[in-house]
Protein backbone atom coordinates (compact mmCIF):
# COMPACT_ATOMS: atom_id res chain seq x y z
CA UNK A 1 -4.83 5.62 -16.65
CA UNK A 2 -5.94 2.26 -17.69
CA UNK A 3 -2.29 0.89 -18.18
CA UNK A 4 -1.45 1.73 -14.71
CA UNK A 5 -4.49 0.52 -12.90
CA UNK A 6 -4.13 -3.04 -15.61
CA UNK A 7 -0.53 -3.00 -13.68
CA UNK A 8 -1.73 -2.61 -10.14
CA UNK A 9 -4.53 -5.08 -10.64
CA UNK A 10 -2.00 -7.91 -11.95
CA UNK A 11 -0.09 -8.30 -8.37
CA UNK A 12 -1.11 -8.92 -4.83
CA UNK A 13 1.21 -6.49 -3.83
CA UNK A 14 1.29 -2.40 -4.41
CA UNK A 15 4.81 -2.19 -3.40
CA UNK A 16 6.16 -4.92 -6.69
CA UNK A 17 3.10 -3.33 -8.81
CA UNK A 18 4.40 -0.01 -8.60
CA UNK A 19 8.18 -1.53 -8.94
CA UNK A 20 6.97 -2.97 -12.43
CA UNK A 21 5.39 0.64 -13.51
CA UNK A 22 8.47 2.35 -12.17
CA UNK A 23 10.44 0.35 -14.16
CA UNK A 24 8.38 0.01 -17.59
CA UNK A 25 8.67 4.41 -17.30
CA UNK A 26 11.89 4.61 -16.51
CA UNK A 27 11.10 6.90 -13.65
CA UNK A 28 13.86 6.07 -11.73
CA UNK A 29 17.35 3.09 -11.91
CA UNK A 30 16.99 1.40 -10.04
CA UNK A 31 13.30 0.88 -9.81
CA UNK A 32 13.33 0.76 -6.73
CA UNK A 33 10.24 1.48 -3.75
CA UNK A 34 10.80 2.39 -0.61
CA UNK A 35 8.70 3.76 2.01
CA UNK A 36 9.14 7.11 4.04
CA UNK A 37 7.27 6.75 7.08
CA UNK A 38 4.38 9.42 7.69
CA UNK A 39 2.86 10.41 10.79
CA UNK A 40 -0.40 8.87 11.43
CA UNK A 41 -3.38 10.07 13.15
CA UNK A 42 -3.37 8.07 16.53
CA UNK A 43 -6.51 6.97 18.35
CA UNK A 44 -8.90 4.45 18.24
CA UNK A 45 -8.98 1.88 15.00
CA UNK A 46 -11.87 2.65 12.39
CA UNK A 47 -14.31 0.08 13.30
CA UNK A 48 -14.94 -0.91 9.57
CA UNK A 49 -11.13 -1.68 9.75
CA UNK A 50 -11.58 -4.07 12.51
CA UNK A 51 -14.16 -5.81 11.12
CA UNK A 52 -12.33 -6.52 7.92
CA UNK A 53 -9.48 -7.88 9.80
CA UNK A 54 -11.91 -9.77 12.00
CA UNK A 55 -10.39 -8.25 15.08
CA UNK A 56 -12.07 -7.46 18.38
CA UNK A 57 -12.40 -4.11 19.59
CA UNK A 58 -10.23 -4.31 22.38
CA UNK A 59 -7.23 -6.51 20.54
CA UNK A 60 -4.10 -5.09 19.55
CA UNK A 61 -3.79 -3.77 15.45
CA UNK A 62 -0.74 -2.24 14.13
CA UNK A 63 -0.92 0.62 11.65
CA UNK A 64 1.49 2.67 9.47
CA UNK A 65 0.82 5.77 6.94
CA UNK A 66 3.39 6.34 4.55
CA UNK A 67 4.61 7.64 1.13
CA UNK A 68 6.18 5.37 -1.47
CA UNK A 69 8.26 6.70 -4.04
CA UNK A 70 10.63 5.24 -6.64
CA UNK A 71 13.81 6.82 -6.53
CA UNK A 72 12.21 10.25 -5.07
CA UNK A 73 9.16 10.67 -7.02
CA UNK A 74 6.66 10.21 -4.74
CA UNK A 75 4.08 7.36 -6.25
CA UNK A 76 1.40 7.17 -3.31
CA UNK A 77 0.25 7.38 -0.28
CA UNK A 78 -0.51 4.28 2.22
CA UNK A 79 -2.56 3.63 5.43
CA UNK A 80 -1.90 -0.17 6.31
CA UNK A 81 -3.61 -1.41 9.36
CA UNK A 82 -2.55 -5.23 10.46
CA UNK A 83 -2.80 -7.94 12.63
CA UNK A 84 0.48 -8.23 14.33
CA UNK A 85 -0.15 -11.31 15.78
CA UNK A 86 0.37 -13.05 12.50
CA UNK A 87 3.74 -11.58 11.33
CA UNK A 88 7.24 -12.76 12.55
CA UNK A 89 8.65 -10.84 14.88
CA UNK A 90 11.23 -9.90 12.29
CA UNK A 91 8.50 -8.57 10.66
CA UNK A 92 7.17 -6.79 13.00
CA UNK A 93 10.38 -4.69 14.20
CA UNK A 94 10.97 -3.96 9.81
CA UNK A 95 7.73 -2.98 10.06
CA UNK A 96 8.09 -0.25 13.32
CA UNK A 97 12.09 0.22 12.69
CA UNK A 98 12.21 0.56 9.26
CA UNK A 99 11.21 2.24 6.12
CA UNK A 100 10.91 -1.23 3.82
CA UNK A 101 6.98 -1.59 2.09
CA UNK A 102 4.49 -2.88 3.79
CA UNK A 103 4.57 -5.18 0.58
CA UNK A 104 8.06 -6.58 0.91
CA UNK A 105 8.11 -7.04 4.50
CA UNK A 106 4.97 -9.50 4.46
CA UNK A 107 6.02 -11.47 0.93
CA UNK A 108 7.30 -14.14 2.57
CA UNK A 109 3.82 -14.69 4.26
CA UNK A 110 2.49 -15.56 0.43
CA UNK A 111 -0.73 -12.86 0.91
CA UNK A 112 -3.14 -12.86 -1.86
CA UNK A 113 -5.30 -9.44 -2.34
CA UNK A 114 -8.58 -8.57 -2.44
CA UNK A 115 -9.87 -5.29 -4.11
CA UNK A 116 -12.89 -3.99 -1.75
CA UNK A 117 -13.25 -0.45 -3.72
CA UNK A 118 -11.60 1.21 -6.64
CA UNK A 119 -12.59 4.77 -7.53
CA UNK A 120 -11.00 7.05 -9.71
CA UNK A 121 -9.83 10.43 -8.12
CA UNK A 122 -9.63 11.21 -4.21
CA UNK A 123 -11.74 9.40 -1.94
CA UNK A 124 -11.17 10.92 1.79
CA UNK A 125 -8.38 10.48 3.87
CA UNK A 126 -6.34 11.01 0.23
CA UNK A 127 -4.57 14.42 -0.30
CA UNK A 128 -5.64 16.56 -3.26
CA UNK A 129 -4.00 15.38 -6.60
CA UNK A 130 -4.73 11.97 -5.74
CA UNK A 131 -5.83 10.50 -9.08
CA UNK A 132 -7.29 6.87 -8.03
CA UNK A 133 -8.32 5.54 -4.25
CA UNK A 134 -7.66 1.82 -3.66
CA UNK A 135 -9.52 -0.01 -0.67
CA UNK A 136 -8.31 -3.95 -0.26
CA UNK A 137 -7.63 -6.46 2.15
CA UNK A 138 -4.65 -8.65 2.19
CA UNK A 139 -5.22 -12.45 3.63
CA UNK A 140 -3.04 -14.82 4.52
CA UNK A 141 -3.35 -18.22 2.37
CA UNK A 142 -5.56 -20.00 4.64
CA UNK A 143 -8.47 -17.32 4.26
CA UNK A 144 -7.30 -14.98 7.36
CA UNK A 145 -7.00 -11.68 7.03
CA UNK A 146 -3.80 -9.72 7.38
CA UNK A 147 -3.65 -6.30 6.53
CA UNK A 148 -6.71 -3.54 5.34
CA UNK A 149 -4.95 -1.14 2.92
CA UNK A 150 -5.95 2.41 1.81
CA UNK A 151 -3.59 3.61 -1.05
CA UNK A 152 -3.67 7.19 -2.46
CA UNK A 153 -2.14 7.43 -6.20
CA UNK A 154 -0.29 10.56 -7.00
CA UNK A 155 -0.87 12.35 -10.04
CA UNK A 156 2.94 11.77 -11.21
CA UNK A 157 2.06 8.32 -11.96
CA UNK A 158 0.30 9.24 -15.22
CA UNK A 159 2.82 12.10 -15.75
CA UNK A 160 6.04 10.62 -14.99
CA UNK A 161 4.68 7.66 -18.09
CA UNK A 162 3.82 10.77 -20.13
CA UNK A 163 7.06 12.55 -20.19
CA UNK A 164 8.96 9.79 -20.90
CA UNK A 165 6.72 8.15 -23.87
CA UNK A 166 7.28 11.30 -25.46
């Protein structure tokens, strides 16, 4: 457990972190992460989620749930909330039309992240077998913030390293 959260801690970015555990197991060639889109719960914003992002209750946030997986293992799950004001509007149709990472579609933008909570296990909204609960905020390099994260590890993390060290 403590090589894979060292290996999440070391980027700004789940989508390469995971990549560069993916890869170090073997789990899947390429290592590769991609992005199924999930269904997400609509209605209004969490308001601790617009705070973080500094937005105002009434102003427009963009939001996408989905599983990430290298090759198909399934690695996590993801609730990204944004500010689509300050992504391309490339980025912004990848991000609606498409099932590229969060991650990969906002690299360009240079983010840096910011852990707000770690805890091992499930924290709600994760599903059961979730075996560590990531809270963080992204922020662009001037200071403002981009995108409030929630990110669900799946227990095949661990397993998927086991099986093949052995």
């Amino acid at each position: 457990m403590s090589a894979f959260e060292a290996t999440l801690a070391r980027d700004a970015s789940a989508t390469r972190a995971l990549e560069n555990w993916c890869d170090a197991r073997h789990i899947a060639n390429p290592p590769r992460v991609t992005a199924e889109r999930l269904p997400m719960m609509t209605g209004t914003t969490p308001r601790f989620v617009r705070r973080a992002l500094g937005l105002k209750p009434k102003q427009l946030i963009g939001s996408r749930k989905v599983r990430l997986s290298c090759g198909a293992i399934p690695l996590s799950i993801a609730w990204n909330w944004y500010d689509p004001a300050r992504l391309t509007p490339a980025m912004r149709a990848a991000l609606e039309d498409t099932n590229t990472p969060f991650g990969k579609v906002v690299a360009p933008l240079g983010f840096r992240r910011f852990a707000l909570a770690t805890q091992a296990g499930r924290v709600s909204p994760c599903p059961a077998g979730t075996i560590s609960t990531h809270r963080a905020r992204l922020d662009l390099p001037g200071g403002r913030p981009l995108a409030y994260v929630i990110e669900c590890y799946t227990e095949v993390n661990l397993k998927a390293g086991q099986t093949l060290a052995e």
